[in-house]
N, C-alpha and C. Protein backbone atom coordinates (compact mmCIF):
# COMPACT_ATOMS: atom_id res chain seq x y z
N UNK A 1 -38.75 14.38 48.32
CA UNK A 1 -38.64 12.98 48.66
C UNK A 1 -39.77 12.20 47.99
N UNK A 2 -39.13 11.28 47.50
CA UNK A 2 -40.39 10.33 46.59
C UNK A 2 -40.98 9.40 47.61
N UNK A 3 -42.37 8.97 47.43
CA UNK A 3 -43.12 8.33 48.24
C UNK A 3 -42.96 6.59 48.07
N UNK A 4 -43.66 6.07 48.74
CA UNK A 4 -43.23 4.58 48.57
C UNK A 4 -43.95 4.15 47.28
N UNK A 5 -45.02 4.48 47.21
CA UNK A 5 -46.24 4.41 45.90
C UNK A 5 -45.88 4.78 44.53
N UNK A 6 -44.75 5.76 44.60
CA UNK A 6 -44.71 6.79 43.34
C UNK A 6 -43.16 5.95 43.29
N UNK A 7 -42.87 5.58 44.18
CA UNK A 7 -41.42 4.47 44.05
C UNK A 7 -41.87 3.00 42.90
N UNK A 8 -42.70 2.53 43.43
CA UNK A 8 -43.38 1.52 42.86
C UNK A 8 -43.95 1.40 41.84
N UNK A 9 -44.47 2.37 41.39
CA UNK A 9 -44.87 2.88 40.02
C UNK A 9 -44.06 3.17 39.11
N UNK A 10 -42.67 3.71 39.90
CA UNK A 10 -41.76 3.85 38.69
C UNK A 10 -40.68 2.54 38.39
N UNK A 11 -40.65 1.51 39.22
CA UNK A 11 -40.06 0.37 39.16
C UNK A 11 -40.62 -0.20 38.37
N UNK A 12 -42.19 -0.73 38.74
CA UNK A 12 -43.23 -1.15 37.77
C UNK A 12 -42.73 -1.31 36.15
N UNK A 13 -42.69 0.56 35.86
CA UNK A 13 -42.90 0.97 34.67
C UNK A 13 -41.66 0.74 34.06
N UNK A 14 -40.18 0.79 34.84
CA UNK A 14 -39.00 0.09 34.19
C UNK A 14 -39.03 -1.07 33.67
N UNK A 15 -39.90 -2.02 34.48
CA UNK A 15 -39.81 -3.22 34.87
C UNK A 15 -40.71 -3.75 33.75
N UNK A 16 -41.44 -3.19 33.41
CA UNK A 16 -42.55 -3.20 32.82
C UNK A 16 -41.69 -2.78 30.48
N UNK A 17 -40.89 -1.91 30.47
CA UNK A 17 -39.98 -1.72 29.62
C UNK A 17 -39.10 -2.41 29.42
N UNK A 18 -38.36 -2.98 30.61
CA UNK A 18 -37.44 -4.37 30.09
C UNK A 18 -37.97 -5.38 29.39
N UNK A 19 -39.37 -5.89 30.11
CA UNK A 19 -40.50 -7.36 29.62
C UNK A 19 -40.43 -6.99 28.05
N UNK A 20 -41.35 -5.84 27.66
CA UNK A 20 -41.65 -5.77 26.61
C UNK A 20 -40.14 -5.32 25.31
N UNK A 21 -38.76 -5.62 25.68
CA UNK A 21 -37.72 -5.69 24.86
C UNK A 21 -37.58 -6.58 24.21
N UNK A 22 -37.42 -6.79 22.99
CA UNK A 22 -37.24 -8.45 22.11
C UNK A 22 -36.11 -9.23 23.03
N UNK A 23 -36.16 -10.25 23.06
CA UNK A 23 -35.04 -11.09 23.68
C UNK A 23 -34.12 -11.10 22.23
N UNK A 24 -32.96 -11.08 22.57
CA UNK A 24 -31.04 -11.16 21.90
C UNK A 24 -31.77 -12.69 20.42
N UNK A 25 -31.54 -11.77 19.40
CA UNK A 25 -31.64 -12.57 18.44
C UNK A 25 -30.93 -13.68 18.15
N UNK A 26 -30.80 -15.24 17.82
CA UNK A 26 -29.91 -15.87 17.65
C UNK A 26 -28.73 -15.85 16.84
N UNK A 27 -28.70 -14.57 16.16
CA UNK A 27 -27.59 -13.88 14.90
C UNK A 27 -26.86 -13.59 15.71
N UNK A 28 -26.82 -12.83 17.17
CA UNK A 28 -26.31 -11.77 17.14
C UNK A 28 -25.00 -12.88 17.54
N UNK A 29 -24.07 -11.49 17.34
CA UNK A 29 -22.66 -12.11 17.26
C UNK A 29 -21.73 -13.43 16.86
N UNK A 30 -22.60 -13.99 15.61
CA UNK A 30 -22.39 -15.01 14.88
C UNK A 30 -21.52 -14.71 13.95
N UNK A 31 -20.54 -15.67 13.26
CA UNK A 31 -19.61 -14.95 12.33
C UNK A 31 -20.58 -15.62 11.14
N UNK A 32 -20.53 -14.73 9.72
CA UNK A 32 -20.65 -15.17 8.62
C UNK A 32 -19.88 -14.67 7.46
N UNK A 33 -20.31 -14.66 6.20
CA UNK A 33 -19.68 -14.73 4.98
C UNK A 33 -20.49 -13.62 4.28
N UNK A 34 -19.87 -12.29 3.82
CA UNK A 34 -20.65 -11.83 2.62
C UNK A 34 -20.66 -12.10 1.00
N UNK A 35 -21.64 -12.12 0.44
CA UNK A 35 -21.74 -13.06 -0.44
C UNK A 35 -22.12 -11.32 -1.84
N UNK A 36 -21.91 -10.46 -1.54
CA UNK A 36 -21.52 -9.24 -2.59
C UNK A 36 -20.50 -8.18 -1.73
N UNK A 37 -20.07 -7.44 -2.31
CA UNK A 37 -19.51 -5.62 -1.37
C UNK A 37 -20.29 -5.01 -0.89
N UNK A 38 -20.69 -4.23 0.23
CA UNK A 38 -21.71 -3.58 0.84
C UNK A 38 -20.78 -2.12 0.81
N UNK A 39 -21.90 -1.44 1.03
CA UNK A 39 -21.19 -0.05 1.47
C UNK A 39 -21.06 0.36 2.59
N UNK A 40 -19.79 1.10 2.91
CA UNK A 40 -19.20 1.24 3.65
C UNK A 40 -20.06 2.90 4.73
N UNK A 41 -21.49 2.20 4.86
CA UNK A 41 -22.12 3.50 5.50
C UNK A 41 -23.46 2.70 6.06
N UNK A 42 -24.22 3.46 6.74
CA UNK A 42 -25.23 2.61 7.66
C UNK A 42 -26.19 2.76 7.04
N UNK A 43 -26.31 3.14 6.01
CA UNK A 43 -27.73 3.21 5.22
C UNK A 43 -27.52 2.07 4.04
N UNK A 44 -26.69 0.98 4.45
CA UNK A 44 -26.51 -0.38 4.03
C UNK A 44 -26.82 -0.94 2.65
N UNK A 45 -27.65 -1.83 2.64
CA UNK A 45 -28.14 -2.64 1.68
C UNK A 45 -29.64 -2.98 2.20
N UNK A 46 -30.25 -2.49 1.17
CA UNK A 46 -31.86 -2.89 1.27
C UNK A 46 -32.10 -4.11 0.57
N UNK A 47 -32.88 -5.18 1.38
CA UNK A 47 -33.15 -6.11 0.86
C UNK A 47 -35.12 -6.65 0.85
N UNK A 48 -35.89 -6.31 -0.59
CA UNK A 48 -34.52 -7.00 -1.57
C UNK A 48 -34.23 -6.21 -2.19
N UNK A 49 -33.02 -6.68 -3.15
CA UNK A 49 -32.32 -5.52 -3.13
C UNK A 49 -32.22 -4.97 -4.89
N UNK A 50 -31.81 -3.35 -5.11
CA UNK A 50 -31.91 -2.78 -5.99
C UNK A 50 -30.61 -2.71 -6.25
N UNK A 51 -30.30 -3.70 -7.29
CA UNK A 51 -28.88 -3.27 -7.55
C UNK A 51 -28.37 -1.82 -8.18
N UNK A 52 -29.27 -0.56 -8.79
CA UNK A 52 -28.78 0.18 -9.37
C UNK A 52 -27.99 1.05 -7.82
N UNK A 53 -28.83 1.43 -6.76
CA UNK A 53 -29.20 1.68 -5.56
C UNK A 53 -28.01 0.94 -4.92
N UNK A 54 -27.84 -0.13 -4.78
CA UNK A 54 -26.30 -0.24 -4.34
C UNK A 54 -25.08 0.04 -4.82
N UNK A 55 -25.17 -0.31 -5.92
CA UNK A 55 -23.87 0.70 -6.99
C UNK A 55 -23.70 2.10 -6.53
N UNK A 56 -25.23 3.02 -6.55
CA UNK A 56 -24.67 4.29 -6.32
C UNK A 56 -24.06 4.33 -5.05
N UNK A 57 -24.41 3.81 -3.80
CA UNK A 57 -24.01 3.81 -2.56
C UNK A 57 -22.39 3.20 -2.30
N UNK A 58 -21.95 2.03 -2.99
CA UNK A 58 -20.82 1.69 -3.46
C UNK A 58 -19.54 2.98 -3.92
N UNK A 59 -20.58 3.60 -4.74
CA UNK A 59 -19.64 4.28 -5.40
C UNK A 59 -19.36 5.91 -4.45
N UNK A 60 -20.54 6.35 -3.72
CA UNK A 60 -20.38 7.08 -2.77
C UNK A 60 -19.38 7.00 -2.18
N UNK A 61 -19.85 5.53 -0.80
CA UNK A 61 -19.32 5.75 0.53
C UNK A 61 -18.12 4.18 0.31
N UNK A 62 -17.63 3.85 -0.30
CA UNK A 62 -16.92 2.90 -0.97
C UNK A 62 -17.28 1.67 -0.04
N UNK A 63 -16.74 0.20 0.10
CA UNK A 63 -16.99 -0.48 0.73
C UNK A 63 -16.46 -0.80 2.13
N UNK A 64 -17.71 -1.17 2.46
CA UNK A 64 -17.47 -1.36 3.84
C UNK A 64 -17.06 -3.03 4.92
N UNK A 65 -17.27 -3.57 3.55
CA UNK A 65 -17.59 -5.52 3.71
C UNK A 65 -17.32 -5.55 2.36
N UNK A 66 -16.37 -5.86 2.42
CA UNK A 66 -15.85 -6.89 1.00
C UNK A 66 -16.46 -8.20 0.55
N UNK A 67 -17.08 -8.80 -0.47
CA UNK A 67 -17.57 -9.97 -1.07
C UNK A 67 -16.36 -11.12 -0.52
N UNK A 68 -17.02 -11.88 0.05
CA UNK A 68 -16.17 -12.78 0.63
C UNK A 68 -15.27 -12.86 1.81
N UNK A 69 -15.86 -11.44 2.58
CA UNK A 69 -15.25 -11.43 3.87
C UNK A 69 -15.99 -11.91 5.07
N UNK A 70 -15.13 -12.60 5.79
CA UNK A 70 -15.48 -12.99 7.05
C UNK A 70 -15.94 -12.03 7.95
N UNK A 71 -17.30 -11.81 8.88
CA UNK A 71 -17.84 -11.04 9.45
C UNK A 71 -18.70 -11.70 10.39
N UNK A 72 -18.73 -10.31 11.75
CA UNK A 72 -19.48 -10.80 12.77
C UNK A 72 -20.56 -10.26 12.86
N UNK A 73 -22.17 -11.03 13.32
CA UNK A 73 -23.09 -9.77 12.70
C UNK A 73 -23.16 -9.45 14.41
N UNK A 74 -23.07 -8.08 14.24
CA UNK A 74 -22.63 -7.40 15.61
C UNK A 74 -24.01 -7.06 16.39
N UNK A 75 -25.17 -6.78 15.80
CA UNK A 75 -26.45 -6.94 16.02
C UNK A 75 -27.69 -6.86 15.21
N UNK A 76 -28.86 -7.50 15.28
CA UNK A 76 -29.80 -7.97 14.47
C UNK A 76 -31.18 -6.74 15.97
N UNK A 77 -31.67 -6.40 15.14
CA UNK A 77 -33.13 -5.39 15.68
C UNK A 77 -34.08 -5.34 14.67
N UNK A 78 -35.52 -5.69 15.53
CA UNK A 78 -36.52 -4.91 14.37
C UNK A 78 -37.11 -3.83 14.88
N UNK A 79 -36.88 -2.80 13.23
CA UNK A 79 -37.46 -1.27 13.20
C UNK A 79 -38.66 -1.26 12.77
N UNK A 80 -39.62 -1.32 13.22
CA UNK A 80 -40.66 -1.30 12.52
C UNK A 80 -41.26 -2.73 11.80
N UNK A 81 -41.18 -2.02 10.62
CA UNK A 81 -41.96 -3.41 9.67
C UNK A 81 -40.25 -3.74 9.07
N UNK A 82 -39.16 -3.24 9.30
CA UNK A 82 -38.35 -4.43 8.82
C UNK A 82 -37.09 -4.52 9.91
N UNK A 83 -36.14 -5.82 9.77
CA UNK A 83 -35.65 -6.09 10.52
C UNK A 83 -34.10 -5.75 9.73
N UNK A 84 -33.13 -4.85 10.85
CA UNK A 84 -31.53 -4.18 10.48
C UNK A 84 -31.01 -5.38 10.88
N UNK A 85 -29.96 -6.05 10.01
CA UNK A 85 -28.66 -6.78 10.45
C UNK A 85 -27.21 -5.98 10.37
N UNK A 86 -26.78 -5.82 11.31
CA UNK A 86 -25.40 -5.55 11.55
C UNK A 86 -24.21 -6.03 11.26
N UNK A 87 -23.15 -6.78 10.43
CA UNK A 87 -22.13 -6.64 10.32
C UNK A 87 -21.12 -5.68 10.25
N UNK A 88 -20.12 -6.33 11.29
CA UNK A 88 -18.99 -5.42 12.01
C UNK A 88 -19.17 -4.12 12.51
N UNK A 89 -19.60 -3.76 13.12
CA UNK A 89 -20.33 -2.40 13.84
C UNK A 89 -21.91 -1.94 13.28
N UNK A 90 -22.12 -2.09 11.62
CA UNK A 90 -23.31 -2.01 11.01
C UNK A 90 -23.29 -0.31 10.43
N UNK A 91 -21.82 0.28 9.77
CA UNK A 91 -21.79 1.36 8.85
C UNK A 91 -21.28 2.40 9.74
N UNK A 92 -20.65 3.37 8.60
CA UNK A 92 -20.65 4.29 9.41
C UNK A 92 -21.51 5.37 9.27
N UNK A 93 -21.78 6.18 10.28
CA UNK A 93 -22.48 6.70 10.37
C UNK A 93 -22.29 8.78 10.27
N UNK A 94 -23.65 9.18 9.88
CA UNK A 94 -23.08 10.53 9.63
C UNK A 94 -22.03 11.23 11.37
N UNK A 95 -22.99 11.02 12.25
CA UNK A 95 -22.74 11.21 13.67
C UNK A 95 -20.77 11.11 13.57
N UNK A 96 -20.74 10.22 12.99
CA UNK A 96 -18.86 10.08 12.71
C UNK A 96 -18.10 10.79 11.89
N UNK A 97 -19.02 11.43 10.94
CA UNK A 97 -18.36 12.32 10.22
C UNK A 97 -17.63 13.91 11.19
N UNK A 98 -18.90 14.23 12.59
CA UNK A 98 -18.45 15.34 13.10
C UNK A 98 -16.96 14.63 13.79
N UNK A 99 -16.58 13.94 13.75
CA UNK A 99 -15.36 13.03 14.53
C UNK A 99 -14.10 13.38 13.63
N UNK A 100 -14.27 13.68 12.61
CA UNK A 100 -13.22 13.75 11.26
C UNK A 100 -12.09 14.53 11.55
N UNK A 101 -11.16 15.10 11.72
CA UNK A 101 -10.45 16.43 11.29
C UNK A 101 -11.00 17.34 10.50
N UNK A 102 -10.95 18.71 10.58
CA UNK A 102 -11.10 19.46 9.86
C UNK A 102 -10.40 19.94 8.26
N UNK A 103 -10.71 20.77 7.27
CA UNK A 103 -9.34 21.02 6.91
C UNK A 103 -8.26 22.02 7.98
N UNK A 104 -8.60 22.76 8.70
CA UNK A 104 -7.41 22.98 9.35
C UNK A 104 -6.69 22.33 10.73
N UNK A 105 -7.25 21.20 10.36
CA UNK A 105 -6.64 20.50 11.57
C UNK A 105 -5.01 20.18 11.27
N UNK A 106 -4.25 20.42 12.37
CA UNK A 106 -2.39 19.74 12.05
C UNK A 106 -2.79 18.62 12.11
N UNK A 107 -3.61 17.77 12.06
CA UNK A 107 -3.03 16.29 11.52
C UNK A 107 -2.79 16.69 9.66
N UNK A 108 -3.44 17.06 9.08
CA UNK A 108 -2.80 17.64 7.57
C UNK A 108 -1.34 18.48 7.70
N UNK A 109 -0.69 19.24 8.54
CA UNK A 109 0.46 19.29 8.63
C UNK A 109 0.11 20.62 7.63
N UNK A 110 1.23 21.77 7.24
CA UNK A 110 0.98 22.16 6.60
C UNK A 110 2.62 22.55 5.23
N UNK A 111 1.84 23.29 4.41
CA UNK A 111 2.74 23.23 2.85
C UNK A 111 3.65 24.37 3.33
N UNK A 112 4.63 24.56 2.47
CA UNK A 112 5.70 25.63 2.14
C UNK A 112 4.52 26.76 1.66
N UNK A 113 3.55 26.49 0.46
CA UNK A 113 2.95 27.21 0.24
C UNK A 113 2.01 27.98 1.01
N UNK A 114 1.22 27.67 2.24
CA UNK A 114 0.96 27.93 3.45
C UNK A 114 1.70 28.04 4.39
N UNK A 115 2.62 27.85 4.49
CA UNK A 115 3.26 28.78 5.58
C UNK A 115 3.73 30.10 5.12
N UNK A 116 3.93 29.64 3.73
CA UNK A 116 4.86 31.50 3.42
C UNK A 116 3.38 32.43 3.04
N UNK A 117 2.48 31.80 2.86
CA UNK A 117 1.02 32.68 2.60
C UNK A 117 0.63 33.05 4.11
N UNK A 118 0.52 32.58 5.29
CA UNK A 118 0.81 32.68 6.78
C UNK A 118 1.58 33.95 7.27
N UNK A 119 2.81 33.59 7.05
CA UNK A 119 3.72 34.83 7.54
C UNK A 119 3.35 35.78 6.50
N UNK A 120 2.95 36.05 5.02
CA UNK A 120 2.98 37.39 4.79
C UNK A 120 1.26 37.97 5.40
N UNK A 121 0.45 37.07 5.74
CA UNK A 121 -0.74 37.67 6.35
C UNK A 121 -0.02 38.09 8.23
N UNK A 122 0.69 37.67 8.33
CA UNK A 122 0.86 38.14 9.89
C UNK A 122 1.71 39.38 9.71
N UNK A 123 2.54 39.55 9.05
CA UNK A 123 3.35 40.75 8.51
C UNK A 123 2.62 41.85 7.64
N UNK A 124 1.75 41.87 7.50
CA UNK A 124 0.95 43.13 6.47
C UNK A 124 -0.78 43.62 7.66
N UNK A 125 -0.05 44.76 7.55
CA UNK A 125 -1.36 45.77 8.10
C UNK A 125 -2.74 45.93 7.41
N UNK A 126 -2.47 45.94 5.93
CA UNK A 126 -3.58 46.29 5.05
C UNK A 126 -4.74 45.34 5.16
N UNK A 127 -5.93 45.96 5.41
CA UNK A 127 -7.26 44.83 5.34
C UNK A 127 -7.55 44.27 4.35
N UNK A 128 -7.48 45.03 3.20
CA UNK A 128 -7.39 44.22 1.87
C UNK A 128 -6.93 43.30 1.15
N UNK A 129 -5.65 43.59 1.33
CA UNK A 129 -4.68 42.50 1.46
C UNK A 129 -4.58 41.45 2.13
N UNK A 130 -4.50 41.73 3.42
CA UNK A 130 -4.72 40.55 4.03
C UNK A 130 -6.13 39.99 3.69
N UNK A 131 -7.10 39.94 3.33
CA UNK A 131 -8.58 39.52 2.52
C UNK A 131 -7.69 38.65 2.06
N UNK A 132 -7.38 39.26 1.24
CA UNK A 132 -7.00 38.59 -0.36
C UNK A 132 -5.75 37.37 -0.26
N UNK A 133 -5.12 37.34 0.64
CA UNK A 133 -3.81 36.48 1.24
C UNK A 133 -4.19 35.18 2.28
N UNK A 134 -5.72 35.58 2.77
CA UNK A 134 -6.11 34.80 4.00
C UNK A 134 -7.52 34.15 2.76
N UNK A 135 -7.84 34.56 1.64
CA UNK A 135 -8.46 33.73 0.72
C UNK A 135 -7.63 32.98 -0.18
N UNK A 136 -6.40 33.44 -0.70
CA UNK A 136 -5.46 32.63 -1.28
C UNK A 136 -5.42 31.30 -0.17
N UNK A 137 -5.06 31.62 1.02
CA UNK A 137 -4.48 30.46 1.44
C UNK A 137 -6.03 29.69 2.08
N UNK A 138 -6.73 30.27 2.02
CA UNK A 138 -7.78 29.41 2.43
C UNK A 138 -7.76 27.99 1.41
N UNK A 139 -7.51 28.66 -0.10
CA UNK A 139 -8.46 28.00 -1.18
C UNK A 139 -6.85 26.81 -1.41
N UNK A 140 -5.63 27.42 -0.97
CA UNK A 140 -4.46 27.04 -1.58
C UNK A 140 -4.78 25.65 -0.09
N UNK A 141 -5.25 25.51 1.44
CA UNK A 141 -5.20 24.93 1.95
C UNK A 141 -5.93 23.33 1.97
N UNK A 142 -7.28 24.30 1.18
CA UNK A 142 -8.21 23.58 1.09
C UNK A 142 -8.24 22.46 -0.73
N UNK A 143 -7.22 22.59 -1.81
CA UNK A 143 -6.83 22.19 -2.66
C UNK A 143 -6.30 21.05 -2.20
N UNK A 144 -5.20 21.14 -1.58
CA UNK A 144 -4.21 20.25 -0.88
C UNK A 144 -5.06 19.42 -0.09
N UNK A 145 -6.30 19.84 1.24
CA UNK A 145 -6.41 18.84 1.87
C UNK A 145 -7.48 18.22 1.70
N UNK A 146 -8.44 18.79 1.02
CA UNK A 146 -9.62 17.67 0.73
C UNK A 146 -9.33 16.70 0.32
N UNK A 147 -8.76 16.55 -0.41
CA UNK A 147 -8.02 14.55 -1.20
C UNK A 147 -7.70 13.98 0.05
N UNK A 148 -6.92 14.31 0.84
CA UNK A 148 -6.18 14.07 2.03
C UNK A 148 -7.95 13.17 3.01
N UNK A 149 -8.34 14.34 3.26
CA UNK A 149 -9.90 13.93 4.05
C UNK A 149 -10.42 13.37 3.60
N UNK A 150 -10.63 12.97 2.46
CA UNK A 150 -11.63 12.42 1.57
C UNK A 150 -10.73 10.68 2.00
N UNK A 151 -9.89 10.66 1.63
CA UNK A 151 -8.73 9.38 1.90
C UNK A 151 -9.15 9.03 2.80
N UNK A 152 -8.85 9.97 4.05
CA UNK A 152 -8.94 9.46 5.54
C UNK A 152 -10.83 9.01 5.74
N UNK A 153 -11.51 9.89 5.32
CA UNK A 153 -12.65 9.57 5.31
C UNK A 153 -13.18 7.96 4.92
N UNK A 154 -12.70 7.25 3.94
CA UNK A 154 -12.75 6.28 3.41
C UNK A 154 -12.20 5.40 4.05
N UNK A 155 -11.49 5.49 4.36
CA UNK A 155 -10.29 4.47 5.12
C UNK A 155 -10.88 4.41 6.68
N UNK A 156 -11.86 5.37 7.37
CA UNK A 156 -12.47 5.35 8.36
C UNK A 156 -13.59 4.37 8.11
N UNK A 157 -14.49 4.73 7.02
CA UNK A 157 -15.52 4.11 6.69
C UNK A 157 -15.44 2.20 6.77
N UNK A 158 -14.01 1.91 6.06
CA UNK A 158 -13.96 0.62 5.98
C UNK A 158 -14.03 0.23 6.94
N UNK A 159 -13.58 0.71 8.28
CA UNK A 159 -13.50 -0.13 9.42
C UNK A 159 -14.58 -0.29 9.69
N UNK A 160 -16.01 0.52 9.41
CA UNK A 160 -16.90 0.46 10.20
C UNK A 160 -18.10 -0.52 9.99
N UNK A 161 -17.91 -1.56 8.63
CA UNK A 161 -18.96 -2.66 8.37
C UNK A 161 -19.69 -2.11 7.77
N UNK A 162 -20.85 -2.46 7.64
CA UNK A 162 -21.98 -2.36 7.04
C UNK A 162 -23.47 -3.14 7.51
N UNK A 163 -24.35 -2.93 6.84
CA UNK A 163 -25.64 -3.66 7.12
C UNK A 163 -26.75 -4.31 6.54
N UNK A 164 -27.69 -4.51 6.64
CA UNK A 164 -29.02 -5.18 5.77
C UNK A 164 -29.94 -4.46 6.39
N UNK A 165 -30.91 -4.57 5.54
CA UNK A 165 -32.52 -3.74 5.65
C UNK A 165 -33.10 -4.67 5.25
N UNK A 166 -33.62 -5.37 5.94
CA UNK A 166 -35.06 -6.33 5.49
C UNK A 166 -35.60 -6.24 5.57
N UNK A 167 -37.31 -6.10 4.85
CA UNK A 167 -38.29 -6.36 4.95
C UNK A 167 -38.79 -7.70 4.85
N UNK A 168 -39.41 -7.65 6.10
CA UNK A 168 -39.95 -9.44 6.51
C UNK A 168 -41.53 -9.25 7.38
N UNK A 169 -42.20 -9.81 7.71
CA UNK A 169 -43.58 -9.70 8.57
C UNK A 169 -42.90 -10.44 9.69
N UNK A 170 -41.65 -11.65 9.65
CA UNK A 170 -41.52 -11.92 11.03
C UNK A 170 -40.14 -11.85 11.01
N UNK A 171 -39.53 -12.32 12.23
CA UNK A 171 -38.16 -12.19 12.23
C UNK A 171 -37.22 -13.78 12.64
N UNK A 172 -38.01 -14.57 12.25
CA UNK A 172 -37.91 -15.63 11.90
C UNK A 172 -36.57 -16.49 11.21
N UNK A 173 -35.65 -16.72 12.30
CA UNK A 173 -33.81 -16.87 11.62
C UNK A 173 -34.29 -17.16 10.53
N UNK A 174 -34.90 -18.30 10.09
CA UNK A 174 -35.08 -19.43 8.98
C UNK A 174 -35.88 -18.48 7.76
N UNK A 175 -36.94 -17.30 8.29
CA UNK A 175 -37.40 -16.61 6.66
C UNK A 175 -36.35 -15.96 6.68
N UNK A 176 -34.85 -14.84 7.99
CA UNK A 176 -34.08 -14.03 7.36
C UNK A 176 -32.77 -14.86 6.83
N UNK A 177 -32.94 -15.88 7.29
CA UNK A 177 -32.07 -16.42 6.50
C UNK A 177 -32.21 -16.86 5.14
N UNK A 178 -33.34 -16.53 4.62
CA UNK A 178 -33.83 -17.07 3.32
C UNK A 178 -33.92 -16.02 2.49
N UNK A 179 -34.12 -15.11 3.23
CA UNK A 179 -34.27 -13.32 2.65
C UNK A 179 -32.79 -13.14 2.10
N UNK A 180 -31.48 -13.14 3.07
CA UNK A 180 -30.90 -12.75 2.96
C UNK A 180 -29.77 -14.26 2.10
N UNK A 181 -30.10 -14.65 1.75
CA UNK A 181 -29.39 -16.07 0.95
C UNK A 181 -28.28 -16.00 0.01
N UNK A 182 -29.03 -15.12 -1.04
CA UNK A 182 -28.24 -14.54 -2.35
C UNK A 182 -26.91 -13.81 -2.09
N UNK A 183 -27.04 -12.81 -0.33
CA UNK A 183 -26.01 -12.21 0.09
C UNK A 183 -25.43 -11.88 1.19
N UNK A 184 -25.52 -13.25 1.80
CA UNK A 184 -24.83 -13.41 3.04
C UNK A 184 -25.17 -14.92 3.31
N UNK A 185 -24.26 -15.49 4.04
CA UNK A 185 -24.22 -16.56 4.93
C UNK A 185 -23.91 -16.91 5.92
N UNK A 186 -24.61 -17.39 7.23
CA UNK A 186 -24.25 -17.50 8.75
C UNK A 186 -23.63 -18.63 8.45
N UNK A 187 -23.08 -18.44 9.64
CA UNK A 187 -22.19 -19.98 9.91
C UNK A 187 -22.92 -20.57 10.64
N UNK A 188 -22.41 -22.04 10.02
CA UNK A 188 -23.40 -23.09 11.28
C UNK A 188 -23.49 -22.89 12.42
């Protein structure tokens, strides 16, 4: 049983963790305009920004915010010495990748060529053979469905937005809005 003292101390110290939370940025949940393509992953766009460094990320995790799409910035936080903006969820993230299908998941469904590689591994005694029938169809499964995942992978990613990395000393709408000028715009 907790005491009245050791009650109070721990209210305190909640109480005491809420105070010191930034108060709700005036971004948050504002619609704006992106003003380039972002990538379609949470390790975003650093600003300012390196265009070689977004290309590669572009070309990775494809886009996630299209140049000229309408967007909500879903939340604005500062990490440290710089401040994350969020549009439309703010990327996806690796944590989503364990979410994926596998390749042997039946959402891929499977081939003529895998099923008849299937039944002759369930029909043959030999260990060797079956090795060699249960690596055929591994490699014959895995041909077929990586394109497949890779698709779905992408097509997950888009939904998930993207973000900004700023470096700023304050968080100041009026300097991130000045930071971020060249590639994005809030709405009035």
């Amino acid at each position: 049983m907790m005491s009245q003292g050791k009650r109070l101390w721990l209210l305190g110290g909640i109480a005491a963790g809420l105070w010191a939370q930034d108060p709700p940025h005036p971004w948050n949940m504002r619609p704006g305009r992106a003003l380039i393509d972002m990538p379609a992953d949470d390790s975003g766009v650093n600003v300012p920004l390196e265009e070689a460094e977004l290309n590669e990320r572009l070309k990775k995790y494809g886009v996630g915010v299209s140049k000229g799409e309408s967007v909500v910035v879903t939340l604005v936080k500062r990490k440290g010495d710089h401040i994350e903006v969020q549009l439309n969820g703010g990327g996806f993230t690796n944590r989503e990748l364990l979410t994926l299908p596998g390749i042997d998941s039946i959402r891929w469904g499977m081939s003529e060529e895998e099923k008849r590689i299937r039944r002759d591994i369930a029909s043959t005694r030999d260990k060797d053979r079956r090795r060699r029938l249960e690596s055929r169809y591994d490699s014959a499964r895995s041909r077929r469905v990586s394109p497949l995942r890779k698709a779905y992978e992408r097509e997950q990613r888009a939904k998930r937005g993207s973000r900004f990395n700023v470096k700023l000393r304050s968080d100041v709408a009026s300097d991130l809005e000045q930071a971020l000028a060249p590639y994005f715009a809030i709405a009035p």
